[in-house]
N, C-alpha and C. Protein backbone atom coordinates (compact mmCIF):
# COMPACT_ATOMS: atom_id res chain seq x y z
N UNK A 1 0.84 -1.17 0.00
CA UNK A 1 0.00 0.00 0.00
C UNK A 1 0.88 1.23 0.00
N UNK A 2 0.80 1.63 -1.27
CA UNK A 2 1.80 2.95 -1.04
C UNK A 2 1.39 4.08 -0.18
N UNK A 3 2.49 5.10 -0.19
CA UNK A 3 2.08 5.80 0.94
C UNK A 3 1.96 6.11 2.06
N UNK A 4 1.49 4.88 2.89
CA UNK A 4 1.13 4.45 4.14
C UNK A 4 2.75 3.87 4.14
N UNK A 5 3.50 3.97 4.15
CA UNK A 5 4.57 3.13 4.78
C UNK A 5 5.03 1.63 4.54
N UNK A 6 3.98 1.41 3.71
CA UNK A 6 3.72 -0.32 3.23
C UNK A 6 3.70 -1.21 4.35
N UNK A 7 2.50 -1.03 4.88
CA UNK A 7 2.17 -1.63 6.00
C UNK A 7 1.98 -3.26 5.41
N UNK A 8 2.56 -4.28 5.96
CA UNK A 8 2.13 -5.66 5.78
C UNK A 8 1.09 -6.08 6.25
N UNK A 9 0.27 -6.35 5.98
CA UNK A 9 -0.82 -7.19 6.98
C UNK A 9 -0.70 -8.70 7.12
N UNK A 10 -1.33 -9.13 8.11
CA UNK A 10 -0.85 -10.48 7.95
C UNK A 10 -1.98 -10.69 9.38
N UNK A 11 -2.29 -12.02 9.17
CA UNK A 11 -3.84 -12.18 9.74
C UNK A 11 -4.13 -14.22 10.40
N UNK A 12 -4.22 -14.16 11.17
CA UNK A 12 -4.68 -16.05 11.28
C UNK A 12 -5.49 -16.15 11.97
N UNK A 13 -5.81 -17.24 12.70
CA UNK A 13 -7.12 -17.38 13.22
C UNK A 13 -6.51 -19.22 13.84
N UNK A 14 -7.22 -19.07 15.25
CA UNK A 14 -7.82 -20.46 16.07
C UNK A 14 -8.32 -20.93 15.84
N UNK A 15 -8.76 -22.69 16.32
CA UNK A 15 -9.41 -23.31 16.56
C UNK A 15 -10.48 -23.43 16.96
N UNK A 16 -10.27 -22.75 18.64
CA UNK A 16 -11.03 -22.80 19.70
C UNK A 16 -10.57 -21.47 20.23
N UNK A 17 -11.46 -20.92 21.42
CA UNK A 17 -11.33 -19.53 21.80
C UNK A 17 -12.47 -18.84 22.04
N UNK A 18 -12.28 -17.52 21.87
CA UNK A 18 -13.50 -16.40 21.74
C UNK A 18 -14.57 -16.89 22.62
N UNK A 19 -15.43 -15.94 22.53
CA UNK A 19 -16.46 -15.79 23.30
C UNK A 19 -17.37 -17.21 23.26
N UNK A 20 -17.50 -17.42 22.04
CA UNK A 20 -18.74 -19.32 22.02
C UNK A 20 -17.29 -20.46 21.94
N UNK A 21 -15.72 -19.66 22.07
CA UNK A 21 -15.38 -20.94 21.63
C UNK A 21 -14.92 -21.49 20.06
N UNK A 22 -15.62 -20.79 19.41
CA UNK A 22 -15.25 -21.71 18.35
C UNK A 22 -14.19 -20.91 17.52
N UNK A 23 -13.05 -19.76 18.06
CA UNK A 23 -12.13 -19.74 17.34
C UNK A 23 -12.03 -18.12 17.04
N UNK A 24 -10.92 -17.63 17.40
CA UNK A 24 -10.97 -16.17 16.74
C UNK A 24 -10.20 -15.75 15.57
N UNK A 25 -10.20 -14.46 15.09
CA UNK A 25 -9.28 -13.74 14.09
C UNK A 25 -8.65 -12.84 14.70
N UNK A 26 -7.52 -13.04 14.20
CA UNK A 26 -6.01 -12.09 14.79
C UNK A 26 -5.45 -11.43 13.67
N UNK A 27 -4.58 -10.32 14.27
CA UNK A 27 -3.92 -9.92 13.18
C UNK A 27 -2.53 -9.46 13.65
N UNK A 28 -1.29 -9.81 13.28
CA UNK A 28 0.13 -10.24 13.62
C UNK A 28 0.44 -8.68 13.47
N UNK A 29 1.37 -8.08 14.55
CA UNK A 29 1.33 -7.00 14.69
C UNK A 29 2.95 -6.92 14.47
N UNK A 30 3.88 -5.53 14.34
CA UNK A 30 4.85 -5.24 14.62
C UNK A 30 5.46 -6.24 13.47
N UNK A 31 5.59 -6.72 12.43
CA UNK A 31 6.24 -7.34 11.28
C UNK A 31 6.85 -5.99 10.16
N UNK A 32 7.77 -6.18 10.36
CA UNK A 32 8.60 -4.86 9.10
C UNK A 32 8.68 -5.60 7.80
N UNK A 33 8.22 -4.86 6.88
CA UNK A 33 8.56 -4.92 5.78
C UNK A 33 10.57 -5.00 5.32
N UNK A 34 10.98 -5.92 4.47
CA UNK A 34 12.40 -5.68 4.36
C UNK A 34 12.15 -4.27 3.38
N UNK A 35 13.85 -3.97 3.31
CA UNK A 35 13.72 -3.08 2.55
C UNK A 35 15.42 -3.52 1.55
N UNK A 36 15.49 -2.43 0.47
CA UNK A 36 16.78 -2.68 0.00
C UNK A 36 17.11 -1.08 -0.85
N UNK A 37 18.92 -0.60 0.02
CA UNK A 37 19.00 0.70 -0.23
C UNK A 37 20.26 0.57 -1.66
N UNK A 38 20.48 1.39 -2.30
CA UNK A 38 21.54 1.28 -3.09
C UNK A 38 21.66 2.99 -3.12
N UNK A 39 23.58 2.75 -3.56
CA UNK A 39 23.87 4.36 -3.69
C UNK A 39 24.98 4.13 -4.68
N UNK A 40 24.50 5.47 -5.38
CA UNK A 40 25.36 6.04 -6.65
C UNK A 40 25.55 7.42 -6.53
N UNK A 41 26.83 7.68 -7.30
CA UNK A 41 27.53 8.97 -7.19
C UNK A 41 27.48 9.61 -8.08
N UNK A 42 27.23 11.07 -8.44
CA UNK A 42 27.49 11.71 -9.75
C UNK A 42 28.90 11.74 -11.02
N UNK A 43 30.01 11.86 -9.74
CA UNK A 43 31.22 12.09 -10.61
C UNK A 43 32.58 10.65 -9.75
N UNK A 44 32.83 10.02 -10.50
CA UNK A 44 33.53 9.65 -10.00
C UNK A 44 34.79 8.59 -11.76
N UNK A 45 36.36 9.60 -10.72
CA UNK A 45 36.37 9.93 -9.87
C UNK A 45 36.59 11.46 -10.11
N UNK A 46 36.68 12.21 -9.19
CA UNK A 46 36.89 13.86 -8.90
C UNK A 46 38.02 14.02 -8.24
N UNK A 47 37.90 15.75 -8.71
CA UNK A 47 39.03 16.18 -8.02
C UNK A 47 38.75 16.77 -6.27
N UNK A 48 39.74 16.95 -5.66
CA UNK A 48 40.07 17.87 -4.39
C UNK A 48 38.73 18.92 -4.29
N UNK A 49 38.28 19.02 -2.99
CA UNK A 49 37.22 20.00 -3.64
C UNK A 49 35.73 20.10 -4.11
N UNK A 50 35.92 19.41 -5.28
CA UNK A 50 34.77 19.61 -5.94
C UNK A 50 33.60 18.73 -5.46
N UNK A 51 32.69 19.35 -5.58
CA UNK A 51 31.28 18.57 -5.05
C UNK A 51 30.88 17.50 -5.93
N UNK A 52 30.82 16.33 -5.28
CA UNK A 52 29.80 14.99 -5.70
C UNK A 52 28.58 14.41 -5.24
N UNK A 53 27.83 14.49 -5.69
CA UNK A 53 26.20 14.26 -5.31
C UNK A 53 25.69 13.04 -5.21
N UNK A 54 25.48 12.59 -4.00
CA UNK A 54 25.10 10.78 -3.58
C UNK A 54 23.60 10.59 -3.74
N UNK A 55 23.23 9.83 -4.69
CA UNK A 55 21.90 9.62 -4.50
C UNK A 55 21.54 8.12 -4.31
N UNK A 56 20.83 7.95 -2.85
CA UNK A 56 20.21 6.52 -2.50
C UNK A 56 18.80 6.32 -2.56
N UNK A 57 18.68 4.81 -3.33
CA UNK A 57 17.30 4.53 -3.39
C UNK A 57 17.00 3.92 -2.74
N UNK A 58 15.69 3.81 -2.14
CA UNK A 58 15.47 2.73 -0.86
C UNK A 58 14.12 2.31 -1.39
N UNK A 59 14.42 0.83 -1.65
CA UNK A 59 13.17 -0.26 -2.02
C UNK A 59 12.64 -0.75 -1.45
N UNK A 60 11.35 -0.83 -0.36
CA UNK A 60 10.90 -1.81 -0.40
C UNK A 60 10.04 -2.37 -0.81
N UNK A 61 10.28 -4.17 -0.49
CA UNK A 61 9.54 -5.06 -0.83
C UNK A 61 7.93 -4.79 -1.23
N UNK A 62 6.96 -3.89 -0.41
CA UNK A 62 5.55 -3.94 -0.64
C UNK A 62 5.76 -1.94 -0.47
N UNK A 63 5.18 -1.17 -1.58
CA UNK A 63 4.88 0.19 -1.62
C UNK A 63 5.90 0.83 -1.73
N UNK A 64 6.15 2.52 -1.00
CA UNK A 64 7.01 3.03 -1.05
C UNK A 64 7.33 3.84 0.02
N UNK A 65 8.83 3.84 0.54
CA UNK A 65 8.82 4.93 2.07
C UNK A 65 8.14 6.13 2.19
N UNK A 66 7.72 6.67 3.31
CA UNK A 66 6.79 7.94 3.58
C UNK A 66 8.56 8.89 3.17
N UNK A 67 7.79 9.83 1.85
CA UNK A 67 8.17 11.57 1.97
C UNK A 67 9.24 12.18 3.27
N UNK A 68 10.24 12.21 3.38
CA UNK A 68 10.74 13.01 4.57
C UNK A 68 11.50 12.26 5.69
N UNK A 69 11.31 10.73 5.58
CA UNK A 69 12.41 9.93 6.28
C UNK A 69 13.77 10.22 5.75
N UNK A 70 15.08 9.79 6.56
CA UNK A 70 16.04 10.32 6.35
C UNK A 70 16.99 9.02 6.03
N UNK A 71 17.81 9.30 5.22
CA UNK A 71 18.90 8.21 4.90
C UNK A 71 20.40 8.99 5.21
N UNK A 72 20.92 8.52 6.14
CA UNK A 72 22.11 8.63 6.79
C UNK A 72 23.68 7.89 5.47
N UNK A 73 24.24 9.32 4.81
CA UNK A 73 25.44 8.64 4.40
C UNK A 73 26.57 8.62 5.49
N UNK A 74 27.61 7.85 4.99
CA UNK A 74 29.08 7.54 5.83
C UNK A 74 30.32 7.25 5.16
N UNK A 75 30.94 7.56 5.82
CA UNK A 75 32.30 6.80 4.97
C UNK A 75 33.15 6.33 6.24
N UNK A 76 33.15 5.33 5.85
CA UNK A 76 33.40 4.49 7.27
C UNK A 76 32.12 4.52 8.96
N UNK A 77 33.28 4.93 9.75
CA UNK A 77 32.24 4.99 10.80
C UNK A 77 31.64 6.66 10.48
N UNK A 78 32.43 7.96 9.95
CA UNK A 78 32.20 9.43 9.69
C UNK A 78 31.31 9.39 8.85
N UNK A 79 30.14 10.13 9.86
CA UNK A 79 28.85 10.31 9.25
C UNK A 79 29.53 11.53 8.28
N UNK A 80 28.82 11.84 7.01
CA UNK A 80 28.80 12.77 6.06
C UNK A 80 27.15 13.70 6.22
N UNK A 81 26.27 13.08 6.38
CA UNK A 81 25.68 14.04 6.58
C UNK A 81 24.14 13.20 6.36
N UNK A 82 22.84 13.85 5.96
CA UNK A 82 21.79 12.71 5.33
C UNK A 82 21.10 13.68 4.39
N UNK A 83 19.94 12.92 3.87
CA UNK A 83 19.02 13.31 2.87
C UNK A 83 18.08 12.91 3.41
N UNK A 84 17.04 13.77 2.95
CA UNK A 84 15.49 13.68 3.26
C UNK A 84 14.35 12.51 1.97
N UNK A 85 14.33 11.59 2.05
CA UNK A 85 13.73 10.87 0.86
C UNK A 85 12.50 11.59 0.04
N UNK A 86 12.31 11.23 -0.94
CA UNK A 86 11.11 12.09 -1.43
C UNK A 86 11.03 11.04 -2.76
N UNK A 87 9.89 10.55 -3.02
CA UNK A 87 9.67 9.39 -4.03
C UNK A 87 10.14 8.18 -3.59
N UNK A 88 11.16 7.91 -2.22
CA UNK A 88 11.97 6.83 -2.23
C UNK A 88 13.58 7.23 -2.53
N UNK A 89 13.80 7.96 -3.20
CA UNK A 89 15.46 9.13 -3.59
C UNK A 89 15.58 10.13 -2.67
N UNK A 90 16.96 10.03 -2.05
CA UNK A 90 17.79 10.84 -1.00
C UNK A 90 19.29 11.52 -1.67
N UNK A 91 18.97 12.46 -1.82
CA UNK A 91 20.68 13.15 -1.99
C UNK A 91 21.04 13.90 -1.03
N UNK A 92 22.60 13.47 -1.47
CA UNK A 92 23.43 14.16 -0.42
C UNK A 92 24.85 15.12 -1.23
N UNK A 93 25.23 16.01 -1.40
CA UNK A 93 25.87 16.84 -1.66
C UNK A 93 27.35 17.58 -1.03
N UNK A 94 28.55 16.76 -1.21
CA UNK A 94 29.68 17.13 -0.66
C UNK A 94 30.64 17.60 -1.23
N UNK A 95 31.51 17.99 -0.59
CA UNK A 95 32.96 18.01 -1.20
C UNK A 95 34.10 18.43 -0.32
N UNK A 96 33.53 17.49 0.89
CA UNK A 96 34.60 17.60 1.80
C UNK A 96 35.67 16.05 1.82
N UNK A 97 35.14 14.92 1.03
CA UNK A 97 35.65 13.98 1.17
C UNK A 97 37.94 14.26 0.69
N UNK A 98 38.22 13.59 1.55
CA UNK A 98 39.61 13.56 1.40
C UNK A 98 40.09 12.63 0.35
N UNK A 99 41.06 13.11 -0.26
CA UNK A 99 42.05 12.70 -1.24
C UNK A 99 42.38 11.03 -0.89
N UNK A 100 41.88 10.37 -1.71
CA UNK A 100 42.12 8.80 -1.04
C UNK A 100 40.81 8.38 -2.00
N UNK A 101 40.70 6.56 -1.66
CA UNK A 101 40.00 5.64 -2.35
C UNK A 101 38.47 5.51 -1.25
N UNK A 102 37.28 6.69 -0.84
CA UNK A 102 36.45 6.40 -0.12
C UNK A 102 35.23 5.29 -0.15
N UNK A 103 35.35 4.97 1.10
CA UNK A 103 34.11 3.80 0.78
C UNK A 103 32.80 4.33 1.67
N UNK A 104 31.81 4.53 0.37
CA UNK A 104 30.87 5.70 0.98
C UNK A 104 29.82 4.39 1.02
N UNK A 105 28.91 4.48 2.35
CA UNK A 105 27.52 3.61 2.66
C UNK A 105 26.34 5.37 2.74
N UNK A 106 25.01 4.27 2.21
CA UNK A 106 23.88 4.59 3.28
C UNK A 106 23.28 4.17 3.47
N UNK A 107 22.35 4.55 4.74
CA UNK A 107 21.95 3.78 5.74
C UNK A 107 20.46 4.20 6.07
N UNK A 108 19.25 3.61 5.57
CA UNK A 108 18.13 3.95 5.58
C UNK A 108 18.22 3.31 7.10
N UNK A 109 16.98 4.05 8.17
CA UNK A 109 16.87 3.58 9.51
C UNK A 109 15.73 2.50 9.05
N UNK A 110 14.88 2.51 10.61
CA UNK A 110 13.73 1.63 10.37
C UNK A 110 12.52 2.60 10.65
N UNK A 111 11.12 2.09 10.38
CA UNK A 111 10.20 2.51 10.80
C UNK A 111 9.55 1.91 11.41
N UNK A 112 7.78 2.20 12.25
CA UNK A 112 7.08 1.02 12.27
C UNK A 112 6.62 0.17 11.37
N UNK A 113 6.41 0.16 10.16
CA UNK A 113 6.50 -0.31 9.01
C UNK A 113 7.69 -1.19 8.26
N UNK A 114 8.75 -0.24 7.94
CA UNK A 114 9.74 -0.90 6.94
C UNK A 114 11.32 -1.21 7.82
N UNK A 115 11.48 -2.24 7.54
CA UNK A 115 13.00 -2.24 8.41
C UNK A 115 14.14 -1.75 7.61
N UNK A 116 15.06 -1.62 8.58
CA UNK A 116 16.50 -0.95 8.08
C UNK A 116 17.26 -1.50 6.86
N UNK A 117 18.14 -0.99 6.42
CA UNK A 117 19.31 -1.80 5.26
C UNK A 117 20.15 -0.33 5.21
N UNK A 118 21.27 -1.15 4.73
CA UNK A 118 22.56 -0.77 4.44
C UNK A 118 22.70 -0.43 2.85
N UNK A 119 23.52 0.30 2.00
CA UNK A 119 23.85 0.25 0.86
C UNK A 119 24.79 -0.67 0.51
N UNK A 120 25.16 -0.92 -0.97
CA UNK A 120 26.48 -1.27 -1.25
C UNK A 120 27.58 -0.25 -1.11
N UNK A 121 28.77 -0.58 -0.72
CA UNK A 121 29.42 0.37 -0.96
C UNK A 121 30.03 0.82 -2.09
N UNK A 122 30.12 2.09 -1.71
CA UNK A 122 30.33 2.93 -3.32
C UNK A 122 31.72 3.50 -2.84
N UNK A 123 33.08 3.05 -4.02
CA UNK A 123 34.23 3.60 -3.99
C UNK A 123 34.18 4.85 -4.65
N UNK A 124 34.41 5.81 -4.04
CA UNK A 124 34.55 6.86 -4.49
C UNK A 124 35.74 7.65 -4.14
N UNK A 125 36.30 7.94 -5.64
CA UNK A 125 37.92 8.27 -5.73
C UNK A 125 37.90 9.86 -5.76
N UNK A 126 38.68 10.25 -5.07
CA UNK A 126 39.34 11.95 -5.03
C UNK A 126 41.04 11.76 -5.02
N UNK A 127 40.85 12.91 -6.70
CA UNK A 127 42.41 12.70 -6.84
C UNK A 127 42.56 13.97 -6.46
């Protein structure tokens, strides 16, 4: 169900129980949807300096993330900064990364709805 967070539903039912006994309907609460993030870079590789623009998509399995959740980039354990999702796409905009071979992640959180994931990592070179 887009929109909504892609709420799963998920539903069973007893035997025996309820009020006469003969069995109730339930509905399984607190189940996250998986999810799956990927990130790509505008320029790579770049120079010293210059700004490169990270954009992560975050999939999940049933609908699409709510507008305005945040996806956390990194390079290593150093947070870089985050993006606000909008369609499911988060950019992030730097050019502080140091001269070296970086290995940039991001990191969609969880919701009550959709659970967390990681990106692949993305080497991103500054000569």
């Amino acid at each position: 169900m887009a929109g909504d967070g892609a709420k799963s539903l998920l539903y069973g039912t007893t035997n025996a129980g309820g009020s006469s006994d003969v069995g109730v309907v339930f509905e399984v609460t607190g189940v996250r949807t998986a999810t799956m993030t990927s990130l790509t870079s505008s320029t790579n590789p770049f120079a010293y300096g210059q700004a490169v623009t990270f954009t992560a998509v975050v999939t999940p399995k049933l609908g699409a993330p709510p507008d305005g959740e945040t996806v956390r980039s990194k390079e290593g354990a150093t947070a870089l900064g985050t993006g606000a999702l909008s369609g499911g796409t988060a950019t992030l905009t730097t050019s502080t990364l140091p001269v070296a071979t970086n290995a940039i992640k991001a990191v969609y959180g969880d919701d009550v709805h959709l659970a967390a994931s990681t990106s692949n990592t993305a080497k991103q070179v500054v000569n």
